[in-house]
N, C-alpha and C. Protein backbone atom coordinates (compact mmCIF):
# COMPACT_ATOMS: atom_id res chain seq x y z
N UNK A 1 87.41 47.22 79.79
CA UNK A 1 87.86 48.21 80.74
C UNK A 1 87.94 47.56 82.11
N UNK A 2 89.02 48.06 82.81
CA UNK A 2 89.29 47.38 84.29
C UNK A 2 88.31 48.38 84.95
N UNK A 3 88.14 48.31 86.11
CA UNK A 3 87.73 49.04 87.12
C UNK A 3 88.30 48.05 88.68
N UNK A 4 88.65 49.39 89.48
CA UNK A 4 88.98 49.31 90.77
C UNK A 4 87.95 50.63 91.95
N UNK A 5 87.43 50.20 93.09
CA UNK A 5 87.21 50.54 93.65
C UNK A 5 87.77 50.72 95.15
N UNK A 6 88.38 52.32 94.79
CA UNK A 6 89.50 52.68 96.08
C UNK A 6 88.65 53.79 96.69
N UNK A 7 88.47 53.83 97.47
CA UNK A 7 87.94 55.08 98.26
C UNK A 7 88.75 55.84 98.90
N UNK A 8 90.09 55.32 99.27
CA UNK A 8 90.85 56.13 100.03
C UNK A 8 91.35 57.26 99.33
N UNK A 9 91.02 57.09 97.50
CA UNK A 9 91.87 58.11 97.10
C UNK A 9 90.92 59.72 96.99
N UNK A 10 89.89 59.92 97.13
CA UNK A 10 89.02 60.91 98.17
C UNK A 10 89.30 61.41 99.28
N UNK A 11 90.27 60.50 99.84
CA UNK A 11 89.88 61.22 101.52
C UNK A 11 91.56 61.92 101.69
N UNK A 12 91.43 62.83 102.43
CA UNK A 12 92.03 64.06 102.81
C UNK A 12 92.74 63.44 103.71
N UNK A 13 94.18 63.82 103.78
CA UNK A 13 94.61 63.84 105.20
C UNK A 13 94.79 64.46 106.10
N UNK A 14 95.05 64.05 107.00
CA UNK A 14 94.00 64.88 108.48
C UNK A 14 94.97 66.10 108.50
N UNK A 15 94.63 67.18 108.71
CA UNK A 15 95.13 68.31 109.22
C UNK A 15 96.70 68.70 109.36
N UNK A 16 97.24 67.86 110.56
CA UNK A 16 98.70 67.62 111.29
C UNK A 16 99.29 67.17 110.40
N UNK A 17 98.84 66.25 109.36
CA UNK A 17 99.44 65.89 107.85
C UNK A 17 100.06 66.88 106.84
N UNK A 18 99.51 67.62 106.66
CA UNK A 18 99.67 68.69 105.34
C UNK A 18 100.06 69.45 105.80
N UNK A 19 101.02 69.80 107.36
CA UNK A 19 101.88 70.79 107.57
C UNK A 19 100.98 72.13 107.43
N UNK A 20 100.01 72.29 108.02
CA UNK A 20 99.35 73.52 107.74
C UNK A 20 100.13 75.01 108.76
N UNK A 21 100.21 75.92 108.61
CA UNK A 21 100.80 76.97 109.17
C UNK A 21 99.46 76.75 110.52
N UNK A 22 99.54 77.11 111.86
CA UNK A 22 99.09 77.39 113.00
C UNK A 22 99.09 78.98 112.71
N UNK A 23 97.77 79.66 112.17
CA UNK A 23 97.68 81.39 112.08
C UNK A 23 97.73 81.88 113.84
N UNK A 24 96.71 80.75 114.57
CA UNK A 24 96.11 81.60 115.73
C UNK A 24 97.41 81.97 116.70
N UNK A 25 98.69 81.22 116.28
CA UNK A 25 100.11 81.12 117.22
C UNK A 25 101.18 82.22 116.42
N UNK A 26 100.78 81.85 114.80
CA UNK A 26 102.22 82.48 114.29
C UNK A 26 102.17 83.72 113.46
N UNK A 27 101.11 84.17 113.55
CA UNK A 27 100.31 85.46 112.79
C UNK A 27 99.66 86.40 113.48
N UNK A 28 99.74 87.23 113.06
CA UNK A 28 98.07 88.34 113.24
C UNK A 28 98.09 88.61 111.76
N UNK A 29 96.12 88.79 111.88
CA UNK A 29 95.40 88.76 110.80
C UNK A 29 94.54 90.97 111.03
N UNK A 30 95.01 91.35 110.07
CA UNK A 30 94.23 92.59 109.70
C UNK A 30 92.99 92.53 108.54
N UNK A 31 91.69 92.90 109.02
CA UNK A 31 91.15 92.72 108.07
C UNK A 31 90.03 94.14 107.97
N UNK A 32 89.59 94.23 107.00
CA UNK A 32 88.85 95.73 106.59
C UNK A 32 87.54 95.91 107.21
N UNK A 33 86.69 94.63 107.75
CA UNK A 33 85.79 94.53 108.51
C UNK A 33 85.09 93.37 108.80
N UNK A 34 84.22 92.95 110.00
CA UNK A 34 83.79 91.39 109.60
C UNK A 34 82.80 91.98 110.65
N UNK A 35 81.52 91.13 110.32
CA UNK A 35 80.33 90.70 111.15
C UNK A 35 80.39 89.97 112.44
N UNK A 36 79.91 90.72 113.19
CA UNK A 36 79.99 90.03 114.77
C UNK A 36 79.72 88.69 114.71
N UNK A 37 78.91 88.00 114.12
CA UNK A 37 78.49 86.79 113.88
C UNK A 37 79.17 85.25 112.69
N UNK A 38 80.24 86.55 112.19
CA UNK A 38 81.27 85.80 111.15
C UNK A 38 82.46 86.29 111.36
N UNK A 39 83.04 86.16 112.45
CA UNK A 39 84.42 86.85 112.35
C UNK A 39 85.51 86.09 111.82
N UNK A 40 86.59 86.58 111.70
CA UNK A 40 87.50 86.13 110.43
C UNK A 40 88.33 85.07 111.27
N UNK A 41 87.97 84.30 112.30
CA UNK A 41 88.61 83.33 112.95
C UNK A 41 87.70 82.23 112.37
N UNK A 42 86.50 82.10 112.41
CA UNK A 42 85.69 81.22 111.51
C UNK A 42 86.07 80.54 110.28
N UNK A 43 86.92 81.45 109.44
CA UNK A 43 87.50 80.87 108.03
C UNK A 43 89.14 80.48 108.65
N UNK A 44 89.22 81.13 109.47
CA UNK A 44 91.19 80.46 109.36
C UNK A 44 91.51 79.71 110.22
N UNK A 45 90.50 79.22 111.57
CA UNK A 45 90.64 78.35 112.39
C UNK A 45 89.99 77.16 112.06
N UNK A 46 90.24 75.78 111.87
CA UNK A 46 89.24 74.75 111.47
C UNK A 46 88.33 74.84 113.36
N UNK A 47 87.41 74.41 112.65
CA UNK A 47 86.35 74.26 113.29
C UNK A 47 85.41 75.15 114.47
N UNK A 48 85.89 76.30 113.86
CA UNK A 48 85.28 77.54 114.72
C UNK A 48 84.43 77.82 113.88
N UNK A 49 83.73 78.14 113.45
CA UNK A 49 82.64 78.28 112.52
C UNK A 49 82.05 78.54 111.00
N UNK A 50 81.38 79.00 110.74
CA UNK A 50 80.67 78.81 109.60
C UNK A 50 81.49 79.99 108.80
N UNK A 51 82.37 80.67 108.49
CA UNK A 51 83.08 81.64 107.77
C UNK A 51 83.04 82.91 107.68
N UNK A 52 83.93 83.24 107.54
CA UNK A 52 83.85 84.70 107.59
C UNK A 52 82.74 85.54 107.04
N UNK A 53 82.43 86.69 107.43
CA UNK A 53 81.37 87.99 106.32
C UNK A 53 81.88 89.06 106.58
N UNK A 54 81.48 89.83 105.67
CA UNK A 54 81.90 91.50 106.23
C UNK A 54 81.00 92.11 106.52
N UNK A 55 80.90 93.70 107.02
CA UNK A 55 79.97 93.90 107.75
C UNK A 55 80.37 95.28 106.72
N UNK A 56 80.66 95.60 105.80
CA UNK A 56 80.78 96.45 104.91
C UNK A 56 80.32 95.90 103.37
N UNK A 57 80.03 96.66 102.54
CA UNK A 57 80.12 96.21 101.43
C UNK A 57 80.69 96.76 100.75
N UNK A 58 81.26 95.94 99.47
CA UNK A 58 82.23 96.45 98.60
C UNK A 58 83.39 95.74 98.91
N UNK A 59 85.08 95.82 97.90
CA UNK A 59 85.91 95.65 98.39
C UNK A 59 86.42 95.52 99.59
N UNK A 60 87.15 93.76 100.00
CA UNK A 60 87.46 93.94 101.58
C UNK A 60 89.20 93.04 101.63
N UNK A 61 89.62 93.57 102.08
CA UNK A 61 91.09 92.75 102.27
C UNK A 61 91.45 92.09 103.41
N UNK A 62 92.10 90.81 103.43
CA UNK A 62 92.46 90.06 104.73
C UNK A 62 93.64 89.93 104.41
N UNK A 63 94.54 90.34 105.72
CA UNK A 63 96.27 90.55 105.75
C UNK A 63 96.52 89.71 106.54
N UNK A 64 97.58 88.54 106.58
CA UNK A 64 98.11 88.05 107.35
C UNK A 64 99.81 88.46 107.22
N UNK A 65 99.83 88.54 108.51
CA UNK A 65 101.25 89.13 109.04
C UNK A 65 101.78 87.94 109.75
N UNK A 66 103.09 87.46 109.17
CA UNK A 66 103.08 86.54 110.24
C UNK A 66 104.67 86.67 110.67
N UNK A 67 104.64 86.26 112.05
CA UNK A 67 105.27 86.63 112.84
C UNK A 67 106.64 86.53 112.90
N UNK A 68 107.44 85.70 111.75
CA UNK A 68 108.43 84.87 111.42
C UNK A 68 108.17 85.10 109.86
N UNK A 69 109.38 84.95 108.98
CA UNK A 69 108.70 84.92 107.48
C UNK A 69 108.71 83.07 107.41
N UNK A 70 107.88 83.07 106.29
CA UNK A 70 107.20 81.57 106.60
C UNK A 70 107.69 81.40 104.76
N UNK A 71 107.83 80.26 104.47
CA UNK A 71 107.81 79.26 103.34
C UNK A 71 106.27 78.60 102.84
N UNK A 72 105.61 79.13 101.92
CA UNK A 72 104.32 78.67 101.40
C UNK A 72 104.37 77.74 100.33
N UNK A 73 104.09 76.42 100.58
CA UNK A 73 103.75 75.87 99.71
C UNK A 73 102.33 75.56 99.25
N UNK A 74 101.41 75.84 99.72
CA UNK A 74 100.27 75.66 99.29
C UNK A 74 99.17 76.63 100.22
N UNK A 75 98.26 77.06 99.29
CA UNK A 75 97.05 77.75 99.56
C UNK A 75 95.58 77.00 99.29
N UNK A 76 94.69 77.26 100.07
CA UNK A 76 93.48 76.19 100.26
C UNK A 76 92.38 77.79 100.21
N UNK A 77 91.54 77.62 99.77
CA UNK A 77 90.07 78.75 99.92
C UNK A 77 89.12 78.18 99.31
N UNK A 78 88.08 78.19 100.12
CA UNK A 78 87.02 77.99 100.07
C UNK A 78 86.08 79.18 99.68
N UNK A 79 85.20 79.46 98.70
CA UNK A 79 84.02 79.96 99.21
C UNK A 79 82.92 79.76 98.83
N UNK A 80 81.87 80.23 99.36
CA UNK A 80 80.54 80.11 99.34
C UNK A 80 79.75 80.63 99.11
N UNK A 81 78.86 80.47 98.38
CA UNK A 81 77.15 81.89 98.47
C UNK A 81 76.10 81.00 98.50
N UNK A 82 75.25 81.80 99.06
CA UNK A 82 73.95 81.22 99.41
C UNK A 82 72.83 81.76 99.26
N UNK A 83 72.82 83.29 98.81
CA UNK A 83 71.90 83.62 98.18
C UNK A 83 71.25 84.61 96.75
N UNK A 84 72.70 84.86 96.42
CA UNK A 84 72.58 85.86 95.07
C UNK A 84 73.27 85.18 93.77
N UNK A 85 72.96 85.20 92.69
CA UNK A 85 74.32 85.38 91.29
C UNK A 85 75.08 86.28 91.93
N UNK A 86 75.82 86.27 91.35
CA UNK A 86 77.45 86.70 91.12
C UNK A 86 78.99 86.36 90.41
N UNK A 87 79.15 87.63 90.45
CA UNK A 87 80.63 87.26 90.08
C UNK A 87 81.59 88.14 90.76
N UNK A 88 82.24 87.41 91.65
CA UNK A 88 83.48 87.58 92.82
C UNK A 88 84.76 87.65 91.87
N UNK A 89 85.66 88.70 92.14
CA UNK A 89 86.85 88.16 91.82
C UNK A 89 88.38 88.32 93.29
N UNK A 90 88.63 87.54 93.14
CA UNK A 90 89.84 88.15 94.47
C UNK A 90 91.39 87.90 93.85
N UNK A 91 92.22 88.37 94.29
CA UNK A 91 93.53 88.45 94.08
C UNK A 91 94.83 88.26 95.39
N UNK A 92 95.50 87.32 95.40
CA UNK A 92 96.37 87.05 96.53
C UNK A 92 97.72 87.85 95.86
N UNK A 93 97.82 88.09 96.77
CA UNK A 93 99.51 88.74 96.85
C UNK A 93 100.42 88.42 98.04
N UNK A 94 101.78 88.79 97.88
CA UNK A 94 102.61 88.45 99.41
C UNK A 94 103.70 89.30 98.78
N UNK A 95 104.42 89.87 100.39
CA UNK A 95 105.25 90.50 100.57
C UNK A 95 106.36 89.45 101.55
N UNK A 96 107.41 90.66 101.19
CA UNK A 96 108.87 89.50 102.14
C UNK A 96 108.88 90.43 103.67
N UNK A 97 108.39 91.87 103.43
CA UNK A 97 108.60 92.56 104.38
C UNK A 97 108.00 94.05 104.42
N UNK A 98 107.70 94.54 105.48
CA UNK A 98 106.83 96.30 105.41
C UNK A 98 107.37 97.41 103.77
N UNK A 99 109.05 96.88 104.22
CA UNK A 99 109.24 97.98 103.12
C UNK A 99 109.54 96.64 101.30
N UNK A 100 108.86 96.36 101.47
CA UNK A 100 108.94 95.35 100.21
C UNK A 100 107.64 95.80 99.36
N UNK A 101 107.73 95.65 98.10
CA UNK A 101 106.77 95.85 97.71
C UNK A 101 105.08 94.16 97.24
N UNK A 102 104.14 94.24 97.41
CA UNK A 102 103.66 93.41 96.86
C UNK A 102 103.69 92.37 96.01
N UNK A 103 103.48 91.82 95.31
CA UNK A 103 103.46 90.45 94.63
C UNK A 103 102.23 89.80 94.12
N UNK A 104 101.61 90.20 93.01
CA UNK A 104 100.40 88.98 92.74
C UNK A 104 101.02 88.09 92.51
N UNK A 105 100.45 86.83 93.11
CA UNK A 105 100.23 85.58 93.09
C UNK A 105 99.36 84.93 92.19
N UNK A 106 97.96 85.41 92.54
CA UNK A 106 97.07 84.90 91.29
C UNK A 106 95.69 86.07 91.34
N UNK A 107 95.03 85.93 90.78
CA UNK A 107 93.81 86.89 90.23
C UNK A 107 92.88 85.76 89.76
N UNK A 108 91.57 85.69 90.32
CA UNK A 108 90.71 84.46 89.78
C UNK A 108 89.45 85.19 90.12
N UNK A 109 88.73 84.93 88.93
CA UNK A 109 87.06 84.96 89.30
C UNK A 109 86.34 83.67 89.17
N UNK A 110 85.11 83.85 89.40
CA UNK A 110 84.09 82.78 89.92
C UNK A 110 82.49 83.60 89.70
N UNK A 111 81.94 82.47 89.01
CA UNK A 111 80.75 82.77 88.71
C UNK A 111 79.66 82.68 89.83
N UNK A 112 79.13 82.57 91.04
CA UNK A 112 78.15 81.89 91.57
C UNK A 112 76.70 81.93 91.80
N UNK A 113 75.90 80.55 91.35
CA UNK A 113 74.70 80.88 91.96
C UNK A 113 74.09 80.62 93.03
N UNK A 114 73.16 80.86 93.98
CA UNK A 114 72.67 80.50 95.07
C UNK A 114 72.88 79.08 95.33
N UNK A 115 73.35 78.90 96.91
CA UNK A 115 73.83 77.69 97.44
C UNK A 115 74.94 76.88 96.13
N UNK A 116 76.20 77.93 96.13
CA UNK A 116 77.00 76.84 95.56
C UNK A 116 78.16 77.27 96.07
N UNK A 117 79.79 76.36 95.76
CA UNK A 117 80.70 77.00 96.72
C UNK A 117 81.88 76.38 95.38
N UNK A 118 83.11 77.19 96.31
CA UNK A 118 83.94 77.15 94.90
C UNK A 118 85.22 76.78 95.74
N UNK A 119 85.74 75.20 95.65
CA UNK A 119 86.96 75.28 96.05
C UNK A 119 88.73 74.90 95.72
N UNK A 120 89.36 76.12 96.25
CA UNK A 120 90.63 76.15 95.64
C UNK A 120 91.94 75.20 95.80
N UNK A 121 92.85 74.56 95.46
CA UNK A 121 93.78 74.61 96.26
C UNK A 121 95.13 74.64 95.63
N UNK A 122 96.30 75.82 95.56
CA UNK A 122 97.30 76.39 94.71
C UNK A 122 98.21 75.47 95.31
N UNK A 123 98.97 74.99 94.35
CA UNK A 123 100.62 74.70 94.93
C UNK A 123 100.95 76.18 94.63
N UNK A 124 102.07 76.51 95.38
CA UNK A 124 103.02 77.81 95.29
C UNK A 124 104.29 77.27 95.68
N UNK A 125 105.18 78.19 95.49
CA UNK A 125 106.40 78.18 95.70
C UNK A 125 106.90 79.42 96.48
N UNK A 126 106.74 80.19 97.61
CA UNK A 126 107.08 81.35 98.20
C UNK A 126 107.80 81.51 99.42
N UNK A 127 108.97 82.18 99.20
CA UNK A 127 110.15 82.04 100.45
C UNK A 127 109.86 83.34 100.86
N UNK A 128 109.86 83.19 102.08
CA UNK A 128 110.14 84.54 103.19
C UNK A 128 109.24 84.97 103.22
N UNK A 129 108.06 85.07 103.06
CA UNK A 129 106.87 85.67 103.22
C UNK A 129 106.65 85.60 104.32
N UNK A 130 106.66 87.65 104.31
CA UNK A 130 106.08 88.14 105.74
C UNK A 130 104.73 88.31 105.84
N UNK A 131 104.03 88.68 104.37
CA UNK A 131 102.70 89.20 104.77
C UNK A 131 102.20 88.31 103.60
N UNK A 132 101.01 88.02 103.77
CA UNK A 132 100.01 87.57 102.88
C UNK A 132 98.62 88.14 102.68
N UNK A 133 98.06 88.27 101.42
CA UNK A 133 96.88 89.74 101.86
C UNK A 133 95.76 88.76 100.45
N UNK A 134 94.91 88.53 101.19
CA UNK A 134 93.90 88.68 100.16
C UNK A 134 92.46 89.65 99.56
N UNK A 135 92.56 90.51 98.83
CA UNK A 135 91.09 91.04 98.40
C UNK A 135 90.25 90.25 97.96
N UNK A 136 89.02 90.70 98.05
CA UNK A 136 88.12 90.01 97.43
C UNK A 136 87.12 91.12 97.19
N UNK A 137 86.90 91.06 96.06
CA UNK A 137 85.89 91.82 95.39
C UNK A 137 84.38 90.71 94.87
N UNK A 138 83.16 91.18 96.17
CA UNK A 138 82.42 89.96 96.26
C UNK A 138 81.52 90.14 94.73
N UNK A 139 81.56 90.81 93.94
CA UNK A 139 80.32 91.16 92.86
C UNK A 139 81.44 92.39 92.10
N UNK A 140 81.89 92.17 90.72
CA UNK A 140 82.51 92.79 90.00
C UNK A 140 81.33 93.86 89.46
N UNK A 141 80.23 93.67 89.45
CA UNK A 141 79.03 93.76 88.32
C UNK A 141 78.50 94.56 89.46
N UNK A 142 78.36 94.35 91.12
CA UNK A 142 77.31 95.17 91.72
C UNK A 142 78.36 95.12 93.32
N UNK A 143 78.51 97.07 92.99
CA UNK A 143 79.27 97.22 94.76
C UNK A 143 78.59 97.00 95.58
N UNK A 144 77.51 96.69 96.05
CA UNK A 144 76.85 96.33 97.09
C UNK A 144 76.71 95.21 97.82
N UNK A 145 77.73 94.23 96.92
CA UNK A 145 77.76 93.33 97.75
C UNK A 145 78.90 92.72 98.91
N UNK A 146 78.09 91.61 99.92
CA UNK A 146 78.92 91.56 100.92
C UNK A 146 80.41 90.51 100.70
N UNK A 147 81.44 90.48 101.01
CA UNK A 147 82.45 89.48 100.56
C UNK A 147 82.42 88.53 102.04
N UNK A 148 82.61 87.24 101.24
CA UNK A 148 82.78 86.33 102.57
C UNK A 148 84.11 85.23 102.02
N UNK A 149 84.49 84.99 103.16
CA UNK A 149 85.25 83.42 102.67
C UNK A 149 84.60 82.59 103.82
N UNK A 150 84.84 80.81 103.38
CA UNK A 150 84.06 79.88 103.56
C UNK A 150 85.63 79.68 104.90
N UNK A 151 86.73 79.32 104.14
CA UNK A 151 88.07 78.69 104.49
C UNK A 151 89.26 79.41 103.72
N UNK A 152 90.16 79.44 104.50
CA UNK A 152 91.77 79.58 104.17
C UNK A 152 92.49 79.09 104.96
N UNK A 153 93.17 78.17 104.86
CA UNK A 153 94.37 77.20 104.91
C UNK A 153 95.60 77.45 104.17
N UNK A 154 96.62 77.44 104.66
CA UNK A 154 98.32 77.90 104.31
C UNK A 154 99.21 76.81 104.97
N UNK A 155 99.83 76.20 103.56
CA UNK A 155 100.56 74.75 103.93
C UNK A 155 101.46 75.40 103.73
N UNK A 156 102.55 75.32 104.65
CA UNK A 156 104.34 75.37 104.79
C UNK A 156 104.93 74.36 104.53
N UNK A 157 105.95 74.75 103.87
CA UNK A 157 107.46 73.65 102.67
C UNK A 157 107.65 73.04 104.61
N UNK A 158 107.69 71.61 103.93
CA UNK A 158 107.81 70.90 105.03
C UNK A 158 109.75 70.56 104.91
């Protein structure tokens, strides 16, 4: 057996690389509720903080509206738990426009146990998308729990 040792093929390219959509310029974001201490700029801005939470429990949805319809080629999510089992499931959808109707995209669950994190990243193919909405249902098994995301990232057809 050969072996080669490449490290570069690990490493990510930087940001400005992967054509990521700019939310904080070309969007507004609606969301069902978030914790003063996790607000939903935390997951969609790099390096603002530690991720989103809600400040409700149960089912919570994050809408992005964006301001222009945009071309998606790729979706990035992160998430995380840190202190319960569970099982999360969330579902992405997108619309072209107000009077359009929805679109699943995908439907995924995830098992998690304390301190572990689960991460995504979809190629897609989606033209004109005005809105993008994710639920997340943090505990299928128990409404009481809180939903968080870690990260979301949205790469545009370059």
């Amino acid at each position: 057996m050969r072996k080669r040792i490449d490290t570069s093929i690990s490493r990510r390219a930087p940001l400005d690389r992967e054509n990521w959509v700019d939310l904080e310029n070309e969007a507004e974001v609606e969301i069902t509720s978030e914790e003063t201490d996790h607000p939903i700029e935390a997951a969609l801005l790099p390096g603002t903080g530690s991720g989103w939470r809600a400040s409700e429990q149960g089912i919570q949805t994050i809408r992005i509206r964006f301001d222009a319809p945009k071309s998606i080629a790729g979706i990035h999510l992160v998430f995380t738990e840190e202190h319960v089992s569970r099982t999360q499931e969330f579902v992405l959808r997108w619309s072209a426009g107000e009077d359009q109707p929805m679109r699943e995209v995908l439907r995924q669950q995830y098992n998690f146990a304390p301190v572990s994190s689960e991460v995504e990243d979809y190629t897609v193919s989606l033209k004109q998308v005005k809105t993008l909405e994710l639920e997340i249902n943090p505990s299928i098994n128990d409404p009481v729990a809180y939903a968080t995301l870690t990260e979301l990232r949205i790469r545009g057809e370059e």
